[in-house]
PDB file of N, CA and C in Angstrom:
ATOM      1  N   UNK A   1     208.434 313.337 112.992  1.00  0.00           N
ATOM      2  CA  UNK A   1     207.996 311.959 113.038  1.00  0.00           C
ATOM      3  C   UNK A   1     206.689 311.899 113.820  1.00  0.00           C
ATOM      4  N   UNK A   2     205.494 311.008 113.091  1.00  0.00           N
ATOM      5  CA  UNK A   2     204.243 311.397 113.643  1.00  0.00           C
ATOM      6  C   UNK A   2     204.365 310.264 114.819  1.00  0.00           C
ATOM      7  N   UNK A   3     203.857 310.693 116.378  1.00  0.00           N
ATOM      8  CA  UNK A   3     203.603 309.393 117.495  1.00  0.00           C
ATOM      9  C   UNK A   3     203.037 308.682 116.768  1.00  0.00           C
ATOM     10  N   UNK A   4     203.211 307.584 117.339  1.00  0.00           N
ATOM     11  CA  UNK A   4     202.165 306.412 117.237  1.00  0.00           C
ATOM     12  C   UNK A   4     201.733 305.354 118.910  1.00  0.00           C
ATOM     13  N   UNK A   5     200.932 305.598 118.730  1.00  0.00           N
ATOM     14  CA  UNK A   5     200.010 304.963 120.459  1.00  0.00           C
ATOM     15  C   UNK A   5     200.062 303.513 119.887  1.00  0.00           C
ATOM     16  N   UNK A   6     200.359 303.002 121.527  1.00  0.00           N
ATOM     17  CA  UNK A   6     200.767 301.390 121.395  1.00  0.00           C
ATOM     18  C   UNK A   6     200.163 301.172 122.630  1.00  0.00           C
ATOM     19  N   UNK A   7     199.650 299.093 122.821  1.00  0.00           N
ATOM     20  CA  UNK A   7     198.686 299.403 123.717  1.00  0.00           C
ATOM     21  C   UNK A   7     200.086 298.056 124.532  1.00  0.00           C
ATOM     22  N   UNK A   8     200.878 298.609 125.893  1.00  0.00           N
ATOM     23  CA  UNK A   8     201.323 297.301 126.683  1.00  0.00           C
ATOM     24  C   UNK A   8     200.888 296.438 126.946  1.00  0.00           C
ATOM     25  N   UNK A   9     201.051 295.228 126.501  1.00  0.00           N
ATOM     26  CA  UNK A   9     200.036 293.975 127.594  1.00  0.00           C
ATOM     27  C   UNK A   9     201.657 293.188 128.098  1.00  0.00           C
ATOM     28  N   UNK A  10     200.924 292.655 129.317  1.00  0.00           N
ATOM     29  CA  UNK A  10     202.039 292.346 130.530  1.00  0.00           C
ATOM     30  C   UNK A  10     201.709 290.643 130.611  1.00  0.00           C
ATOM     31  N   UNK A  11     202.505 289.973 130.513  1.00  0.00           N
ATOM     32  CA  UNK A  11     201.857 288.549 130.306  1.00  0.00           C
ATOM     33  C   UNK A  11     202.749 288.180 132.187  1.00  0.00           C
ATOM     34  N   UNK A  12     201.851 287.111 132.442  1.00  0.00           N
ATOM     35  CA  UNK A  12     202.011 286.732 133.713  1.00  0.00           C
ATOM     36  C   UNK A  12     203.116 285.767 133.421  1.00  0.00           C
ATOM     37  N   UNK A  13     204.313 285.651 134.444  1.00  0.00           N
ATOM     38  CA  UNK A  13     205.391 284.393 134.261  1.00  0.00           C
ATOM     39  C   UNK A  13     204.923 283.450 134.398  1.00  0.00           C
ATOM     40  N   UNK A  14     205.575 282.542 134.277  1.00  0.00           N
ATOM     41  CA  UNK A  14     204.664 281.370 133.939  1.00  0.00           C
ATOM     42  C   UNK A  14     204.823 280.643 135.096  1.00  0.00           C
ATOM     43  N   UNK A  15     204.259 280.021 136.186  1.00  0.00           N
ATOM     44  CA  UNK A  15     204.650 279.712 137.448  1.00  0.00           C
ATOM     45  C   UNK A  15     204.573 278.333 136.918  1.00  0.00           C
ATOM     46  N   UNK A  16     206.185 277.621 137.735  1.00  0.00           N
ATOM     47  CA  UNK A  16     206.749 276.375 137.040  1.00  0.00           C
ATOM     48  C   UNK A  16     206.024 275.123 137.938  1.00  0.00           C
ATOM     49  N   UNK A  17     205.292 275.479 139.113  1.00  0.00           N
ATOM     50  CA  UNK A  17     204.566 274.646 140.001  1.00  0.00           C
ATOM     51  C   UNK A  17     203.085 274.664 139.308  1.00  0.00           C
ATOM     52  N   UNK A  18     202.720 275.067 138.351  1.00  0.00           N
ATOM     53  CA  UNK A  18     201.259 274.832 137.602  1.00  0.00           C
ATOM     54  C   UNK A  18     201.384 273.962 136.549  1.00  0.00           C
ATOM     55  N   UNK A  19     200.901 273.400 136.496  1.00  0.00           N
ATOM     56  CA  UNK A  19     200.741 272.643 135.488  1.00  0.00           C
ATOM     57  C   UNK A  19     200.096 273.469 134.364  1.00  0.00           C
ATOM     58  N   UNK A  20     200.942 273.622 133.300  1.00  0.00           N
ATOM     59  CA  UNK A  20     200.456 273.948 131.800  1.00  0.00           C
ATOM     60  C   UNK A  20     199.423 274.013 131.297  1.00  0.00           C
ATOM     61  N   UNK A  21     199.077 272.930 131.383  1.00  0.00           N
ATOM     62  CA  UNK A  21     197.727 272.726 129.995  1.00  0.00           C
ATOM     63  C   UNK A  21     196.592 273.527 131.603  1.00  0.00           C
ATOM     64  N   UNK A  22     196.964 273.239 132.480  1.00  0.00           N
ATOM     65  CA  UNK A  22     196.013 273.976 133.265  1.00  0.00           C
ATOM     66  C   UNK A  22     196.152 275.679 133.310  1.00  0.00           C
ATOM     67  N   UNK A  23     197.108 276.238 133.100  1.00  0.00           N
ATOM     68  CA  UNK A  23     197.446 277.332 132.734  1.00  0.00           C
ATOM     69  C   UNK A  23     196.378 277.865 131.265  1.00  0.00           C
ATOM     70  N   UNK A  24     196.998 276.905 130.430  1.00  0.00           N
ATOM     71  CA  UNK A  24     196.352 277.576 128.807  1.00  0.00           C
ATOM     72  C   UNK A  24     194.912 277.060 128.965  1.00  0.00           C
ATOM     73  N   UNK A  25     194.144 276.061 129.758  1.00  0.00           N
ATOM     74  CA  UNK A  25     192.870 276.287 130.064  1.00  0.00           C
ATOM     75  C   UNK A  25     191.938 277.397 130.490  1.00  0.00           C
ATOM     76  N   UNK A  26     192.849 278.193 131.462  1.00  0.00           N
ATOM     77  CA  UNK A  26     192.824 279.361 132.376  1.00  0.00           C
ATOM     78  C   UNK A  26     192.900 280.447 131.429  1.00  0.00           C
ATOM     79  N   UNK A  27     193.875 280.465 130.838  1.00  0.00           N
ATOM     80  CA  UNK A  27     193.862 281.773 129.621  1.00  0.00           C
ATOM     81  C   UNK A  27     192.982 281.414 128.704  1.00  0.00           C
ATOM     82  N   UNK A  28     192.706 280.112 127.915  1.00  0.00           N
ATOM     83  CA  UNK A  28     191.286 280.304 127.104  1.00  0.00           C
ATOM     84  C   UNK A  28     190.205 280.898 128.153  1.00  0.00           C
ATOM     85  N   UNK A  29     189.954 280.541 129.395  1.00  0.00           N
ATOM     86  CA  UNK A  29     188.371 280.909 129.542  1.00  0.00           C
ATOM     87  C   UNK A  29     188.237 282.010 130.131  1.00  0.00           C
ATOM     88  N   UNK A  30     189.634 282.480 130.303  1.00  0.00           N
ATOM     89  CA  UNK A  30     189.428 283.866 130.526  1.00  0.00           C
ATOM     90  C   UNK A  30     189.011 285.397 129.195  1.00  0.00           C
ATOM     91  N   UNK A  31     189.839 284.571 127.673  1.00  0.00           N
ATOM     92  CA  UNK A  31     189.333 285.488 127.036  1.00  0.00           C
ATOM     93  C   UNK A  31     187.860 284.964 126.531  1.00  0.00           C
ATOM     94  N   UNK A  32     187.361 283.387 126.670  1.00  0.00           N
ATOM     95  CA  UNK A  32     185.747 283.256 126.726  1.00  0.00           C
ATOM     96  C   UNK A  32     185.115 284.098 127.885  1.00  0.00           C
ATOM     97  N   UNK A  33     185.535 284.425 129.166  1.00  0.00           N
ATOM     98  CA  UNK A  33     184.412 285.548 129.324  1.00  0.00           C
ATOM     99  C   UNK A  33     184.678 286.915 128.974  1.00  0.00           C
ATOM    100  N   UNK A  34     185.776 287.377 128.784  1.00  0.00           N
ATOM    101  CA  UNK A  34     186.148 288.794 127.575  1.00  0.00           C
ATOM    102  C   UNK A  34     185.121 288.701 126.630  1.00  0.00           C
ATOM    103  N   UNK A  35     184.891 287.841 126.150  1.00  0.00           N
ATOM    104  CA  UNK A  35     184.159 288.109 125.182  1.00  0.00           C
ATOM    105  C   UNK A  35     182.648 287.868 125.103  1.00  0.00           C
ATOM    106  N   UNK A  36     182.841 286.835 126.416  1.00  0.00           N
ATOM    107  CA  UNK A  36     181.185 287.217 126.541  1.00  0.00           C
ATOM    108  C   UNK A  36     180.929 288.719 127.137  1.00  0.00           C
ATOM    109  N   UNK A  37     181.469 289.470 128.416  1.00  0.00           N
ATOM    110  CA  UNK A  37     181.077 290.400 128.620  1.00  0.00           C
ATOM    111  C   UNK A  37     181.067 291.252 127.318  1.00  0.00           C
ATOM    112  N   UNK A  38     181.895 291.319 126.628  1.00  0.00           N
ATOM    113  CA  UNK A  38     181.460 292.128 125.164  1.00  0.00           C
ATOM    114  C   UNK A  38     180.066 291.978 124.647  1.00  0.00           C
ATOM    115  N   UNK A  39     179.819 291.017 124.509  1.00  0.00           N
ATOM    116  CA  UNK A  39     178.353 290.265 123.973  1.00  0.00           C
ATOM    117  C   UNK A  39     177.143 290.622 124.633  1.00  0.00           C
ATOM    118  N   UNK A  40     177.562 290.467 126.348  1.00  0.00           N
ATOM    119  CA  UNK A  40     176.825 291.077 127.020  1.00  0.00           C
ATOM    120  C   UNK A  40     176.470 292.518 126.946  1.00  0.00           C
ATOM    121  N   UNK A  41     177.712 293.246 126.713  1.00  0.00           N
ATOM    122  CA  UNK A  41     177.265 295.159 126.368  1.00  0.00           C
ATOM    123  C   UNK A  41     176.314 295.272 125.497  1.00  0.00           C
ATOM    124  N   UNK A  42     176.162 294.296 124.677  1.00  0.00           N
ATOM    125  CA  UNK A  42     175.438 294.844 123.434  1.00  0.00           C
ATOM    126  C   UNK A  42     174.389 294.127 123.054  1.00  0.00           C
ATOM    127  N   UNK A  43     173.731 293.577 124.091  1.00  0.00           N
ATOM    128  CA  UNK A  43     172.065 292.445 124.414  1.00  0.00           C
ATOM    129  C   UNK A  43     171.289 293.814 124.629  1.00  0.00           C
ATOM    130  N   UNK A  44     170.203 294.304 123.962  1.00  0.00           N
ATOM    131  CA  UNK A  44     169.708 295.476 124.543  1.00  0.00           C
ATOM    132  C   UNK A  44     168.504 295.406 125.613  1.00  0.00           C
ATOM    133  N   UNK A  45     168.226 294.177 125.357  1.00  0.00           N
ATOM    134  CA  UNK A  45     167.104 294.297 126.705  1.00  0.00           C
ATOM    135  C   UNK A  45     167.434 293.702 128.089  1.00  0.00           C
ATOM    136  N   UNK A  46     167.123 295.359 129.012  1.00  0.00           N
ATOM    137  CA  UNK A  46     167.039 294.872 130.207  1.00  0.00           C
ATOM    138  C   UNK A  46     167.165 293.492 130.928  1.00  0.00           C
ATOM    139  N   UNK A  47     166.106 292.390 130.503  1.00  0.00           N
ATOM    140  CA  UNK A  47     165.786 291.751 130.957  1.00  0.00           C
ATOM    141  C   UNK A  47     166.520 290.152 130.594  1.00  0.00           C
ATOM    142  N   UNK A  48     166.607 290.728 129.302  1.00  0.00           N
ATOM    143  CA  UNK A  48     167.803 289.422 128.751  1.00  0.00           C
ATOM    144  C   UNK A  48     169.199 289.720 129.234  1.00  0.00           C
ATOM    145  N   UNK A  49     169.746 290.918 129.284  1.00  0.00           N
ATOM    146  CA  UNK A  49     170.876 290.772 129.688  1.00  0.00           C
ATOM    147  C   UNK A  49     170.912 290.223 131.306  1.00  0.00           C
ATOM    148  N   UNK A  50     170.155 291.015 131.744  1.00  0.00           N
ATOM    149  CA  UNK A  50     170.239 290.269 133.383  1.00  0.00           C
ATOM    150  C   UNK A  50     170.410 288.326 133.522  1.00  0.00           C
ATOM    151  N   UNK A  51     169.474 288.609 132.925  1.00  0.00           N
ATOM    152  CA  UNK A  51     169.287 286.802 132.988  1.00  0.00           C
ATOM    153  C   UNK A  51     170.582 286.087 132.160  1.00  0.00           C
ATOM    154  N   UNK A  52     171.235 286.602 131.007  1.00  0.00           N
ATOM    155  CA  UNK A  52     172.614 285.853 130.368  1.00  0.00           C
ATOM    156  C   UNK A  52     173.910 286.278 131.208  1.00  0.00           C
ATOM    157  N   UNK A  53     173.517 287.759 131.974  1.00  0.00           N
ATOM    158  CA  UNK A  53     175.101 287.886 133.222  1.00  0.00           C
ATOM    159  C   UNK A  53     174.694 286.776 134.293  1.00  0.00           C
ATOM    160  N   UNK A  54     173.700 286.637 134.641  1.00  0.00           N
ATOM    161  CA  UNK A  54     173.536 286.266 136.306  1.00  0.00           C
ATOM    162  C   UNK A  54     173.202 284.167 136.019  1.00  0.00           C
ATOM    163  N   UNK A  55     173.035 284.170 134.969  1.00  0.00           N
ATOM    164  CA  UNK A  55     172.776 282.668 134.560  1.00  0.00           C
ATOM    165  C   UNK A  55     173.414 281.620 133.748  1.00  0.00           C
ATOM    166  N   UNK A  56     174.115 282.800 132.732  1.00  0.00           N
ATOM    167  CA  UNK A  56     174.953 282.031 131.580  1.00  0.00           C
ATOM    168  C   UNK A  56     176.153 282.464 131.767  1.00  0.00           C
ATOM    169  N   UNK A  57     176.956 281.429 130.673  1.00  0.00           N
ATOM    170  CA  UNK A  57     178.309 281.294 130.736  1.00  0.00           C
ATOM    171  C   UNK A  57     179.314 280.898 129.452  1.00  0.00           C
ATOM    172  N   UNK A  58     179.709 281.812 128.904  1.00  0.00           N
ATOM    173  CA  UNK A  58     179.912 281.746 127.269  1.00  0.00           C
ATOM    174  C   UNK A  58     181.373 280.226 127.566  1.00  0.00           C
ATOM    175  N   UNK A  59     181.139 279.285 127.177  1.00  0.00           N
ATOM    176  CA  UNK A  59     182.063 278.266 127.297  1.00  0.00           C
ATOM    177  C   UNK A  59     182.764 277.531 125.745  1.00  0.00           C
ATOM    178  N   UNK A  60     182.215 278.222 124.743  1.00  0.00           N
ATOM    179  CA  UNK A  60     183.126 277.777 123.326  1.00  0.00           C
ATOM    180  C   UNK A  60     182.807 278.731 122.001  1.00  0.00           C
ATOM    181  N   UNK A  61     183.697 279.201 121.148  1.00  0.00           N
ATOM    182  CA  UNK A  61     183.239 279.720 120.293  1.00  0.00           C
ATOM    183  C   UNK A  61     183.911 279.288 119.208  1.00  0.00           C
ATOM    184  N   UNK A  62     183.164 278.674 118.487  1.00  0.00           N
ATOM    185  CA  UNK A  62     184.392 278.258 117.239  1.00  0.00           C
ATOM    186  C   UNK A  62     183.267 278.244 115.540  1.00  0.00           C
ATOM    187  N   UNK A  63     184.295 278.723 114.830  1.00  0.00           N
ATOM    188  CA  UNK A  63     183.625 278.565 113.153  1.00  0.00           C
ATOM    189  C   UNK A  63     182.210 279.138 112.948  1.00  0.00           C
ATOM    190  N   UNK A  64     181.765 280.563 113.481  1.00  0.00           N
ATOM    191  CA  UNK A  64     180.340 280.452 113.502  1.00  0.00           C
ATOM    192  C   UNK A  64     179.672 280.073 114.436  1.00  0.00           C
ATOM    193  N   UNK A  65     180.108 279.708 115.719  1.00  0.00           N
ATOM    194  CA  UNK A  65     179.114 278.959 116.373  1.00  0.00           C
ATOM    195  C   UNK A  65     179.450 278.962 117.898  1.00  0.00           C
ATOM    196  N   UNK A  66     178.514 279.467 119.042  1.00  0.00           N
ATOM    197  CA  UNK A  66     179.080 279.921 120.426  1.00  0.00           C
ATOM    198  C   UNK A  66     177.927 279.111 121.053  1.00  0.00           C
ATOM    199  N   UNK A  67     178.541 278.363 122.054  1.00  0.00           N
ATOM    200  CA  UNK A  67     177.380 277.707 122.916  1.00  0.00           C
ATOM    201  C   UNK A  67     177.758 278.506 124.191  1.00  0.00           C
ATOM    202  N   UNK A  68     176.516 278.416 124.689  1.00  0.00           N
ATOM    203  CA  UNK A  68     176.091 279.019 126.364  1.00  0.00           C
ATOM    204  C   UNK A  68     175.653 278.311 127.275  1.00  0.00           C
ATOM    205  N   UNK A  69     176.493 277.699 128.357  1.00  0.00           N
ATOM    206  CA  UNK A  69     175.842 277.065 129.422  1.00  0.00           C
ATOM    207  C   UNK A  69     175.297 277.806 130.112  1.00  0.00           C
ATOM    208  N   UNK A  70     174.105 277.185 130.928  1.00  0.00           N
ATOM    209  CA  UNK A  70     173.192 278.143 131.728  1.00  0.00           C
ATOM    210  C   UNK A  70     172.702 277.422 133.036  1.00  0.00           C
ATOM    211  N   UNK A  71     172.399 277.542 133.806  1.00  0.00           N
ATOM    212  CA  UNK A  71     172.186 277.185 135.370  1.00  0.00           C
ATOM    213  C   UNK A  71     171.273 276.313 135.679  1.00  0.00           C
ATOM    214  N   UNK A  72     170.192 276.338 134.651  1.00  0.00           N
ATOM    215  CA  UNK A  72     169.473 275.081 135.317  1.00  0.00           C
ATOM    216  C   UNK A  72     168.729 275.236 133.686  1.00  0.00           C
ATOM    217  N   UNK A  73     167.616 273.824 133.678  1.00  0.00           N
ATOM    218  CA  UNK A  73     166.777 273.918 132.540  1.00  0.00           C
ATOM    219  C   UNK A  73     165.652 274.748 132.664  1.00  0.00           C
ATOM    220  N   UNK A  74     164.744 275.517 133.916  1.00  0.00           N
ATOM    221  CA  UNK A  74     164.061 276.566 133.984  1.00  0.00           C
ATOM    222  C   UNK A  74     164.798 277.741 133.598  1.00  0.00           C
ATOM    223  N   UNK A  75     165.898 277.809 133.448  1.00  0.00           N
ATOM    224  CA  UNK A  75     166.788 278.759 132.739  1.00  0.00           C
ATOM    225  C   UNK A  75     166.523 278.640 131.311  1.00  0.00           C
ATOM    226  N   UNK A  76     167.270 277.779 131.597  1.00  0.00           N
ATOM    227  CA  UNK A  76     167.348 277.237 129.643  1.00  0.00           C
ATOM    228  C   UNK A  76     165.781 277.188 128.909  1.00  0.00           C
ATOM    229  N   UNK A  77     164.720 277.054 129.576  1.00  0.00           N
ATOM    230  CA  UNK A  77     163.555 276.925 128.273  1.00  0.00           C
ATOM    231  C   UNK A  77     163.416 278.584 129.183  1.00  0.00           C
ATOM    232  N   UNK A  78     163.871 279.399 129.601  1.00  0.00           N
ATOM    233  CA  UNK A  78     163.271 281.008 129.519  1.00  0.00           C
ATOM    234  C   UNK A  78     164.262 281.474 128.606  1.00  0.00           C
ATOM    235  N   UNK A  79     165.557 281.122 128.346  1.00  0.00           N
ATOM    236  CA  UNK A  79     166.609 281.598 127.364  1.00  0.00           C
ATOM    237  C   UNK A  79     166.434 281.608 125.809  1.00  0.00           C
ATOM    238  N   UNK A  80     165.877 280.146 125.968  1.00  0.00           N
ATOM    239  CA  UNK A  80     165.621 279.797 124.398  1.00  0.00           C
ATOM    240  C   UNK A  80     164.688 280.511 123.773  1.00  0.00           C
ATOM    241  N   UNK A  81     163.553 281.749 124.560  1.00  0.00           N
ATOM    242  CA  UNK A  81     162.672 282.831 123.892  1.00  0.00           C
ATOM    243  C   UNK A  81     163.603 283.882 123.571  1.00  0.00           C
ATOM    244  N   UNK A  82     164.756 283.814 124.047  1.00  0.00           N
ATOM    245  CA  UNK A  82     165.936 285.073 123.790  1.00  0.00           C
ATOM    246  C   UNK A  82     166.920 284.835 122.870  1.00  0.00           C
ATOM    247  N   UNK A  83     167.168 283.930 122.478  1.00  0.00           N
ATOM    248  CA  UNK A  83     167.883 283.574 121.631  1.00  0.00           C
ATOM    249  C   UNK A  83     168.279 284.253 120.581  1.00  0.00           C
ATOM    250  N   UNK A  84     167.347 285.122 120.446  1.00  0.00           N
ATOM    251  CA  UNK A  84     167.919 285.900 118.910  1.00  0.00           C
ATOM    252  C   UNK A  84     168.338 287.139 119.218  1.00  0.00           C
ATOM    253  N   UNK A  85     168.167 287.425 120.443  1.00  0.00           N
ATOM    254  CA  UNK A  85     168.699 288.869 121.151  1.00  0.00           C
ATOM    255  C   UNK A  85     170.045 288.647 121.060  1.00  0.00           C
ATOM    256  N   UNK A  86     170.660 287.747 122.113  1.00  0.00           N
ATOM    257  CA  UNK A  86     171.903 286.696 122.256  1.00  0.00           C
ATOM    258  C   UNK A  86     172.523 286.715 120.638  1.00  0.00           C
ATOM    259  N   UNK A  87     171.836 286.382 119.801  1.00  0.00           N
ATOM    260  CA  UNK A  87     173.003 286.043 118.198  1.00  0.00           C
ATOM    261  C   UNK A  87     172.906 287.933 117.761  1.00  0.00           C
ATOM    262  N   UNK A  88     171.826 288.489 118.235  1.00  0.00           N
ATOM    263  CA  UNK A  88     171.840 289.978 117.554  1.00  0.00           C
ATOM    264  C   UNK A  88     173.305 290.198 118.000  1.00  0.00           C
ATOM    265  N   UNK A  89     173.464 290.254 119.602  1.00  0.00           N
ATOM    266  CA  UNK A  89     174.320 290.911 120.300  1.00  0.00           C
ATOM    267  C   UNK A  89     175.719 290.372 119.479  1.00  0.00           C
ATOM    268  N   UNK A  90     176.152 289.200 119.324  1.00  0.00           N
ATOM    269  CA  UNK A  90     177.490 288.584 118.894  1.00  0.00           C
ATOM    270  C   UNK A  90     177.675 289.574 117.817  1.00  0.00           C
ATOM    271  N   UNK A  91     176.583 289.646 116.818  1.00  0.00           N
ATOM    272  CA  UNK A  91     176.563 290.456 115.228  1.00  0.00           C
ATOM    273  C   UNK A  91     176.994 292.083 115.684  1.00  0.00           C
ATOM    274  N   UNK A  92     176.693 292.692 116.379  1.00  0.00           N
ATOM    275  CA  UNK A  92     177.022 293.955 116.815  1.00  0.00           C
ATOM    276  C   UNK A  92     178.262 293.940 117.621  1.00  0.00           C
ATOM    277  N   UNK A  93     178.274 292.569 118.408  1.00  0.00           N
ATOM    278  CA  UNK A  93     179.835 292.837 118.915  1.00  0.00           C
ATOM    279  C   UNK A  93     180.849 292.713 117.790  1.00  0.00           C
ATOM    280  N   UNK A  94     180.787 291.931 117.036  1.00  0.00           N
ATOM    281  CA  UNK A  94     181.841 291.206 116.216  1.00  0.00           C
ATOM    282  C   UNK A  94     181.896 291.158 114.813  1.00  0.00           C
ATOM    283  N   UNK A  95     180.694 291.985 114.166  1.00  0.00           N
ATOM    284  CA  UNK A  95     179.773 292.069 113.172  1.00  0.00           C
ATOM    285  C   UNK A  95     180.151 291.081 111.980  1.00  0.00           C
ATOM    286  N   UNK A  96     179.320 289.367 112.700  1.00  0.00           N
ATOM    287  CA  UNK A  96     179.456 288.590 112.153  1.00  0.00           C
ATOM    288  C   UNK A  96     178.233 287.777 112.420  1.00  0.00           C
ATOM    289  N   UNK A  97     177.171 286.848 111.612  1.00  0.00           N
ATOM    290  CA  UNK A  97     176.593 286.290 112.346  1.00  0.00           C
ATOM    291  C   UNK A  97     177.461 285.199 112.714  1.00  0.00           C
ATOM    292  N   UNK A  98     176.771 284.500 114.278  1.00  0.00           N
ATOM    293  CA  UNK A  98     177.087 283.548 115.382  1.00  0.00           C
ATOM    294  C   UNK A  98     176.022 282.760 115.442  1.00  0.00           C
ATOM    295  N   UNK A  99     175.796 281.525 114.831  1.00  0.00           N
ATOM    296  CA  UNK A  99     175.209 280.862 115.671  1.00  0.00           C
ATOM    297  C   UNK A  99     174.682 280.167 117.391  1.00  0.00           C
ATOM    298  N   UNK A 100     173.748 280.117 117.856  1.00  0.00           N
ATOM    299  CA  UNK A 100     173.978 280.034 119.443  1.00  0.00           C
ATOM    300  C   UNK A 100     173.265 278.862 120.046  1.00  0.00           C
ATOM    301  N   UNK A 101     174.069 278.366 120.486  1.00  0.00           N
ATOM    302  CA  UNK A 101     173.137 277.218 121.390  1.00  0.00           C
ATOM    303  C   UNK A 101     173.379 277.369 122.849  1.00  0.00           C
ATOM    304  N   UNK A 102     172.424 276.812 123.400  1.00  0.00           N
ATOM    305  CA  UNK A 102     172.069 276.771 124.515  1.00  0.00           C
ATOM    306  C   UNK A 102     172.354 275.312 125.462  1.00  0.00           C
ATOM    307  N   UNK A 103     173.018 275.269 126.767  1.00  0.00           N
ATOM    308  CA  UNK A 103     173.438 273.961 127.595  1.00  0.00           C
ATOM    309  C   UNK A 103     173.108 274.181 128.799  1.00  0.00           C
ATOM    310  N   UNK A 104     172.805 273.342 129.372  1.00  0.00           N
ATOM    311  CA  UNK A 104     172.170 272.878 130.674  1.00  0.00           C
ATOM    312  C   UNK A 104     173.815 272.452 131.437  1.00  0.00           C
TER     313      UNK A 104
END
């Protein structure tokens, strides 16, 4: 009989003093930054990635389409020259195009 490799995931109990929907808030934005750091591996320039770890913040991805909040609007009009680095990266993470917008 050939092995077969299996990967454990351990889910946290559900602590009955949290409130829920604050819970499944917590688990969405935790796999929104999973997946931004993915996105992030695969920005190839130096200089854009620095600036989308240390400034942005992947906050929705749905149907095609991922918006990025970012830290201030001197952020945001230096981002918006990167923009296509940012949708390259989604296409290599996920090999799909992503539309991307940008939030203050």
């Amino acid at each position: 009989m050939p092995s077969q490799n299996f990967v454990q995931l351990e889910l946290p109990l559900i602590n009955q003093k949290k409130d829920p929907f604050k819970q499944v808030e917590e688990a969405i934005q935790n796999m929104l930054d999973l997946t931004w750091q993915c996105v992030l591996c695969h920005i190839s320039g130096r200089s854009t990635k620095e600036l989308m770890r240390q400034h942005g913040k992947l906050v929705a991805v749905s149907q095609g389409q991922a918006t990025i909040k970012l830290s201030s609007v001197p952020v945001l009009r230096i981002a918006h020259e990167k923009l296509a680095d940012v949708e390259v990266a989604f296409k290599k993470a996920f090999g799909c195009s992503i539309k991307v917008s940008l939030e203050v």
